[in-house]
Protein backbone atom coordinates (compact mmCIF):
# COMPACT_ATOMS: atom_id res chain seq x y z
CA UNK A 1 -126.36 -50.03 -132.43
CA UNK A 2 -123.85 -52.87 -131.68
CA UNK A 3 -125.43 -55.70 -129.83
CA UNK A 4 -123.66 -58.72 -127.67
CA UNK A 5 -125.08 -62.04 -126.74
CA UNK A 6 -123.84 -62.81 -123.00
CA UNK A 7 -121.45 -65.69 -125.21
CA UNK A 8 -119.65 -62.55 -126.67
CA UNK A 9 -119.75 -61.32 -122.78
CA UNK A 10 -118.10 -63.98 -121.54
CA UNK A 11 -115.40 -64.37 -124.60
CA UNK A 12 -114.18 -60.78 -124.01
CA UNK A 13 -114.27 -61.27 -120.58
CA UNK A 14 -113.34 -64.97 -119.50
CA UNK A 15 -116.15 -64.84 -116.69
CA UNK A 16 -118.73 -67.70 -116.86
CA UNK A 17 -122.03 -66.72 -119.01
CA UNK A 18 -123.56 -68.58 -115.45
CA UNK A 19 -121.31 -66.22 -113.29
CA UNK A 20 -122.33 -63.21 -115.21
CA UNK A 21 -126.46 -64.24 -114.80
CA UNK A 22 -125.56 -64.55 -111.00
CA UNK A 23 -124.26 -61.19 -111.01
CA UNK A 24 -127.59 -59.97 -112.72
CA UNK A 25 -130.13 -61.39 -110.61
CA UNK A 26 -128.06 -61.00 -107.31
CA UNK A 27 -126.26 -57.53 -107.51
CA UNK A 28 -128.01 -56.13 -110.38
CA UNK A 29 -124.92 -55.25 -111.57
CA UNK A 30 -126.19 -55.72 -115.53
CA UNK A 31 -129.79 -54.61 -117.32
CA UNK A 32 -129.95 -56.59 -120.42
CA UNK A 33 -132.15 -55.68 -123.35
CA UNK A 34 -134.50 -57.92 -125.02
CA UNK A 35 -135.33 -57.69 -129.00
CA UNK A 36 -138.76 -58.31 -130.61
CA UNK A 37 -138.56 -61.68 -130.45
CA UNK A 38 -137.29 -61.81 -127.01
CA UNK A 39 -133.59 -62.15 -127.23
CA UNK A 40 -131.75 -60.71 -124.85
CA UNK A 41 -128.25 -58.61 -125.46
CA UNK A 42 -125.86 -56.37 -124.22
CA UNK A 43 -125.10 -52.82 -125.26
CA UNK A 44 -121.83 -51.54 -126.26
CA UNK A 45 -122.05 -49.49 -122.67
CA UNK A 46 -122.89 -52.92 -120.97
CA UNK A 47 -119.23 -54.42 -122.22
CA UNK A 48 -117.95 -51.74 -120.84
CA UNK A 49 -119.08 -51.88 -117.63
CA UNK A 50 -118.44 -55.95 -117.26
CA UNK A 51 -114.78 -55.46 -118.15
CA UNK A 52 -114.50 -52.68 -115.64
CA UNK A 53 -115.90 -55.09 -113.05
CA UNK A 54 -114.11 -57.74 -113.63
CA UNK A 55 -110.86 -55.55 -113.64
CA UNK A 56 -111.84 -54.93 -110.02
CA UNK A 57 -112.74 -58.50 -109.63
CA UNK A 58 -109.53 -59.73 -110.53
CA UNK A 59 -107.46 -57.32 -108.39
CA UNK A 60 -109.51 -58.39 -105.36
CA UNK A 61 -112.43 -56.49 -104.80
CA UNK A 62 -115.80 -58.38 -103.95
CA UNK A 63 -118.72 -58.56 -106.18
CA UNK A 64 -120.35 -57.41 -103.42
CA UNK A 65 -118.73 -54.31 -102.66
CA UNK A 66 -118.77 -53.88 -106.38
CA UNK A 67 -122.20 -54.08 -106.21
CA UNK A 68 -122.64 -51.15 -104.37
CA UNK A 69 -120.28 -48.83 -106.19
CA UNK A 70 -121.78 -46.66 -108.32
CA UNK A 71 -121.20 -46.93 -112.43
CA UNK A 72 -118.84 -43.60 -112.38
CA UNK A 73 -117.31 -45.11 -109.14
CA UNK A 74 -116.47 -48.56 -111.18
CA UNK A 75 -114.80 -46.73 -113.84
CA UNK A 76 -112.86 -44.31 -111.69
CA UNK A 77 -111.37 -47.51 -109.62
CA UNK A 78 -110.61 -49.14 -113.01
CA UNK A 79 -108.84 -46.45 -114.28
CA UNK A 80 -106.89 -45.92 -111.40
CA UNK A 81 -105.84 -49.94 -111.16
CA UNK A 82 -104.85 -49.14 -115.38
CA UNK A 83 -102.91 -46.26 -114.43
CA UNK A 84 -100.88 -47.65 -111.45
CA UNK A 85 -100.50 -51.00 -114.12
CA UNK A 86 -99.18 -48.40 -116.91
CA UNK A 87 -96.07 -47.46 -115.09
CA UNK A 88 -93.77 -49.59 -117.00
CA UNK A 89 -91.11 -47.19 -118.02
CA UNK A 90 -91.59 -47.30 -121.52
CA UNK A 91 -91.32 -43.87 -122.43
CA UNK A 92 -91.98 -44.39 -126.18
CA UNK A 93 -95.56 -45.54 -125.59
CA UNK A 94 -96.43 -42.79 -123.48
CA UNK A 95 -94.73 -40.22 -125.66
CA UNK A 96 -96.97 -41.40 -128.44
CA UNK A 97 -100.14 -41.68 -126.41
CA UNK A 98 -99.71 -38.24 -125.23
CA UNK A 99 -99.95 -37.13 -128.95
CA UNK A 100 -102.93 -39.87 -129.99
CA UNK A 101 -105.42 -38.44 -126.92
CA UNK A 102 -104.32 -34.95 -128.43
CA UNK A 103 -105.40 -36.00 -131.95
CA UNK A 104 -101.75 -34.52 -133.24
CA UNK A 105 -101.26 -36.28 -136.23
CA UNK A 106 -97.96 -33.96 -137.20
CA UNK A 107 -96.69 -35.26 -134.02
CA UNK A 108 -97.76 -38.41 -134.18
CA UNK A 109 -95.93 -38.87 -137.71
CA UNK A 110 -92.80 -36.92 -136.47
CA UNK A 111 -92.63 -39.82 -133.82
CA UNK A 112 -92.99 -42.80 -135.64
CA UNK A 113 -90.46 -41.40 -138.14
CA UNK A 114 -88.18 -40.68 -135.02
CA UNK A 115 -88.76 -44.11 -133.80
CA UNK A 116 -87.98 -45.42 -136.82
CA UNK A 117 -84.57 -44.36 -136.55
CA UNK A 118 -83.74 -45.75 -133.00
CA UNK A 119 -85.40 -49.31 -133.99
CA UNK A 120 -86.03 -52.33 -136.14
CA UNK A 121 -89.25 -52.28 -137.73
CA UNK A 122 -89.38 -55.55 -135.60
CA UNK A 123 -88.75 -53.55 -132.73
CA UNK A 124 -91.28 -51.20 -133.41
CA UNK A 125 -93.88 -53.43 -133.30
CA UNK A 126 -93.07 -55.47 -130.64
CA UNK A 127 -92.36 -52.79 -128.04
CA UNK A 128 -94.17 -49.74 -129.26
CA UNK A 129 -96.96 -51.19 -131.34
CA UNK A 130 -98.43 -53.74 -129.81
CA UNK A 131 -98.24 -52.20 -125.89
CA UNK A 132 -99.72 -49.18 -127.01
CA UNK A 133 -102.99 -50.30 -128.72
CA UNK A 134 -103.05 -52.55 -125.91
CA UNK A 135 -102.82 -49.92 -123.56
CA UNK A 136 -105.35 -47.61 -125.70
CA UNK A 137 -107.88 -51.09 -125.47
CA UNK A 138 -108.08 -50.44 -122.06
CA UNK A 139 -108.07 -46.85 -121.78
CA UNK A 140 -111.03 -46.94 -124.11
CA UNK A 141 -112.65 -49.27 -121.76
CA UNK A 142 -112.80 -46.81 -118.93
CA UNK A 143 -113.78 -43.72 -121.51
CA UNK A 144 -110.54 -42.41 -121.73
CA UNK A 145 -110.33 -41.84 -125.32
CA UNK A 146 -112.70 -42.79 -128.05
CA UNK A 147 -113.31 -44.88 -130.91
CA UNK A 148 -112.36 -42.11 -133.08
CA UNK A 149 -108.57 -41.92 -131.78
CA UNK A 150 -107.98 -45.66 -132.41
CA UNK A 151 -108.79 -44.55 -135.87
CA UNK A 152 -107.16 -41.49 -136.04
CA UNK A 153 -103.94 -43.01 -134.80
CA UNK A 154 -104.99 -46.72 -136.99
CA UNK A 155 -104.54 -44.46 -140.28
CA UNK A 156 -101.40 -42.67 -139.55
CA UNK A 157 -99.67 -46.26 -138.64
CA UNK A 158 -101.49 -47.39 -141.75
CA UNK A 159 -99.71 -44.73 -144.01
CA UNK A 160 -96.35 -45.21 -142.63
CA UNK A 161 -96.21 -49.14 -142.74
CA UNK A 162 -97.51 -48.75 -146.58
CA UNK A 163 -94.23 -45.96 -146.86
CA UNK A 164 -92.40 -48.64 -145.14
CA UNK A 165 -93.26 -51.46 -147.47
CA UNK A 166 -92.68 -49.61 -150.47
CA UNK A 167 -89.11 -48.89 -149.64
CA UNK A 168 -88.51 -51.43 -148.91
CA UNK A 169 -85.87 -53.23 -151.21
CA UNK A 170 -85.06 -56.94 -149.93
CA UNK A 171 -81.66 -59.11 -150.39
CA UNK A 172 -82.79 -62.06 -152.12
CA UNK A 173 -86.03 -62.66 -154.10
CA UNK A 174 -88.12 -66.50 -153.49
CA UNK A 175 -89.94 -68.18 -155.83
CA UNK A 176 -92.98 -67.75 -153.41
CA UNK A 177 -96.41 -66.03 -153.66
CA UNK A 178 -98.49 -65.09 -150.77
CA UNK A 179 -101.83 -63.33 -151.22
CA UNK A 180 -102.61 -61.68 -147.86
CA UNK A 181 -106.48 -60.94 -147.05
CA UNK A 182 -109.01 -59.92 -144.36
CA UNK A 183 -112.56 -61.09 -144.91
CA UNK A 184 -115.41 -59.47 -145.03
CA UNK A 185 -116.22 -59.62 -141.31
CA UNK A 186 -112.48 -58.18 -140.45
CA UNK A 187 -111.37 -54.42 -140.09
CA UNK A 188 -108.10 -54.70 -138.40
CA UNK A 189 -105.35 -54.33 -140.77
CA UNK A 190 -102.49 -53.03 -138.92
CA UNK A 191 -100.92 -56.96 -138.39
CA UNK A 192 -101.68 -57.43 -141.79
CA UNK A 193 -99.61 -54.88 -142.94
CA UNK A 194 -97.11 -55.66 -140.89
CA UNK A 195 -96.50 -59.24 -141.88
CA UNK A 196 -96.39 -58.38 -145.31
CA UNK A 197 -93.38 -55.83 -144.69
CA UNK A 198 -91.71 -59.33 -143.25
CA UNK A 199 -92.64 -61.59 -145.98
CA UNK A 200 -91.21 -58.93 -148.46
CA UNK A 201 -87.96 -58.51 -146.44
CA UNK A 202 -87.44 -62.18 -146.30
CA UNK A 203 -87.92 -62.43 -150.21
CA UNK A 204 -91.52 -63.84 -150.12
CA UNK A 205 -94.04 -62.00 -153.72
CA UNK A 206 -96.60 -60.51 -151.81
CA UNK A 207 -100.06 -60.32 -153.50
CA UNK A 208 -101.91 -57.71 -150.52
CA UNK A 209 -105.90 -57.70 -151.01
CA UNK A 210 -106.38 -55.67 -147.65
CA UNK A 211 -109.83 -55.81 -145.73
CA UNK A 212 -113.42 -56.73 -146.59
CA UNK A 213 -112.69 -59.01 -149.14
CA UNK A 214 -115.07 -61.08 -150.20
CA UNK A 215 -114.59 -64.90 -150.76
CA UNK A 216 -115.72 -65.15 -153.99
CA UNK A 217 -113.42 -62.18 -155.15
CA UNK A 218 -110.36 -64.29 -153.09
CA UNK A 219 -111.31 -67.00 -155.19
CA UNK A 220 -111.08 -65.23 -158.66
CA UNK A 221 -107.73 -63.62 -157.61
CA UNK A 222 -106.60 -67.21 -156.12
CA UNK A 223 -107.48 -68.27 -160.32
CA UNK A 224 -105.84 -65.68 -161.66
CA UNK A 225 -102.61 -65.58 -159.47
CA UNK A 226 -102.21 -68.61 -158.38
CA UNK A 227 -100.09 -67.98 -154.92
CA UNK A 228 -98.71 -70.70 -152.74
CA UNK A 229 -100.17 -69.22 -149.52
CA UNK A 230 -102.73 -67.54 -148.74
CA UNK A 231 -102.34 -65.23 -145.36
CA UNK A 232 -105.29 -64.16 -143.52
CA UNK A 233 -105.45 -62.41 -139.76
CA UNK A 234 -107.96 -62.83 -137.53
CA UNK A 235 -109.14 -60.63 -134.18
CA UNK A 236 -112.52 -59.50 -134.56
CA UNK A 237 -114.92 -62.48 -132.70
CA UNK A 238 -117.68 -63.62 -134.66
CA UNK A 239 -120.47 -66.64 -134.15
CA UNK A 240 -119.79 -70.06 -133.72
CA UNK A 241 -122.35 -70.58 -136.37
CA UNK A 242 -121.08 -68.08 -138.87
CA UNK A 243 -117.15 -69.25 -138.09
CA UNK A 244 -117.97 -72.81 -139.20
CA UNK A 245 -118.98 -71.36 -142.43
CA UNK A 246 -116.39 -68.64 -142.50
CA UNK A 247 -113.85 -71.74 -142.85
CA UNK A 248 -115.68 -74.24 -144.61
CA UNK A 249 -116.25 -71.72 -147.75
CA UNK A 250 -112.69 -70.46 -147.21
CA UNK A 251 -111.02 -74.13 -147.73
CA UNK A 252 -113.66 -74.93 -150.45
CA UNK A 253 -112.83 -71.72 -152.91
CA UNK A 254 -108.91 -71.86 -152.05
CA UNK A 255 -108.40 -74.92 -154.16
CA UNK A 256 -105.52 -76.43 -152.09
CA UNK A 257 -103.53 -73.35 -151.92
CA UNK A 258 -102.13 -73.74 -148.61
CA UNK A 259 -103.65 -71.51 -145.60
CA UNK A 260 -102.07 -69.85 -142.92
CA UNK A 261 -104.16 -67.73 -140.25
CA UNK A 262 -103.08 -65.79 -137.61
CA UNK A 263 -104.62 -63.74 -135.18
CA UNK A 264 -105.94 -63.56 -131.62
CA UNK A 265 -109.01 -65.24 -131.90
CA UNK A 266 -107.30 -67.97 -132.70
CA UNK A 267 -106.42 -69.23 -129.70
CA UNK A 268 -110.18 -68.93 -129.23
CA UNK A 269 -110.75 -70.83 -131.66
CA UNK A 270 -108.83 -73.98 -132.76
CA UNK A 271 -111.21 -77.23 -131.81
CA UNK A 272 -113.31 -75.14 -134.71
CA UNK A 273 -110.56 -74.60 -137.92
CA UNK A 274 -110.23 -77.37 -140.10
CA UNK A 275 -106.78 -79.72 -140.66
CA UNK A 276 -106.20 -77.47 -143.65
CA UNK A 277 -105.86 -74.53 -142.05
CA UNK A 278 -102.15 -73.74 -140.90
CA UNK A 279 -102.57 -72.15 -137.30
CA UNK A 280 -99.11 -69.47 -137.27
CA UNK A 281 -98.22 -67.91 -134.03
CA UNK A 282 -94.46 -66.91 -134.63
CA UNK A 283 -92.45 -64.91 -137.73
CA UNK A 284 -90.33 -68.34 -138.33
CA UNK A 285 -93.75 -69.67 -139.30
CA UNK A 286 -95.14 -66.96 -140.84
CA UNK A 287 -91.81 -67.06 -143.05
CA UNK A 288 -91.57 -70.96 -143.58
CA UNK A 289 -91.34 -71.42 -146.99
């Protein structure tokens, strides 16, 4: 069972870990769990709930009234405020939603492939991609759809950015090597995959490791290779504790090969990543050469 500390609370969330004890002890609104050794955490249904809340929150409803609502009452209303909020005319999106809650993978291929056609792979991401698994974040949040169609719909994307890549024949070949990674600690690979289709176009060697890689197995591959950059994306929040060492060991076994990260928890992050650590948060720096 997944288990949050009220820090991960209030990272996902932005409310105060004070606000959200406030809300305990006055509203009940949260039951935490305490381990063995008296710890106390949040279920995965407890995240839920405090996004759902503070949804409501910040489209003007009182903690106090949202005290009182019930648990199926909270999600109803935050569905509702998605819905109305989903209206943005964006046809593709919904076209492709439609076919993800279905769990129609023909259809979901014979859209992307469609897509494809009308728009840039740049394009693509920008205005399908990214609104869409932003919209499916939140639709997951208020039980929509499950954990399982992220992943359905995660693979299919996966097997058509890899068709993508491969076909890919660019105009001019650099003298440049990047070797692109997730750590051990890091699942999403969509961005990943997507930068390296970039890099490739814009003449870049790419050297792609994929997920779960280990350190020490970056470091052999960094000995054998030897790239110029080493590319790295990062969403999935981890401790403060294990972060420091995340980045300590990473600058220590890349043995001056420059770094570039990217990511969402970034922005979360930067008083913690050290001077050698390029922060990238645009393609003309993700293609700097």
């Amino acid at each position: 069972m997944i288990r949050y500390s009220i820090k991960d609370l209030e990272n996902y969330t932005e409310i105060k870990a004070h606000t959200i004890r406030i809300w305990e002890q006055r509203y009940n609104l949260l039951s935490p769990k305490r381990t063995d050794s008296n710890i106390r955490y949040y279920s995965h249904e407890d995240l839920k709930k405090i996004l759902n809340i503070n949804l409501l929150y910040l489209n003007g409803l009182k903690i106090s009234k949202i005290a009182k609502l019930t648990e199926e009452e909270i999600t109803d209303k935050a569905k509702e405020i998605i819905v109305d909020k989903s209206v943005s005319g964006n046809e593709e999106v919904d076209t492709l939603l439609i076919a993800i809650t279905s769990m129609d993978a023909d259809e979901i291929r014979k859209l992307l492939w469609q897509y494809d056609q009308q728009f840039s792979l740049h394009e693509l991401f920008k205005n399908i991609i990214v609104p869409l698994l932003i919209k499916m974040g939140e639709l997951w949040q208020t039980n929509s759809i499950s954990v399982a169609h992220e992943h359905h719909f995660s693979n299919i994307l996966r097997d058509f950015y890899i068709v993508k890549i491969n076909d890919l024949e660019p105009k001019k070949k650099l003298s440049k090597t990047v070797m692109l990674f997730l750590p051990e600690h890091e699942e999403h690979e969509l961005s990943l995959l997507y930068f390296q289709y970039l890099l490739k176009e814009a003449g870049f060697n790419c050297i792609y490791l994929g997920k779960n890689v280990p350190l020490t197995d970056l470091e052999a591959s960094i000995k054998q290779v030897k790239p110029d950059i080493l590319l790295s994306n990062l969403i999935t929040r981890i401790k403060e504790k294990e972060l420091k060492k995340f980045f300590k060991e990473l600058v220590q076994r890349s043995q001056g090969v420059e770094i570039r990260i990217s990511g969402s928890f970034t922005n979360e992050i930067l008083k913690e990543i050290p001077p050698a650590v390029k922060i990238i948060s645009s393609e003309k720096e993700l293609l700097a050469v």
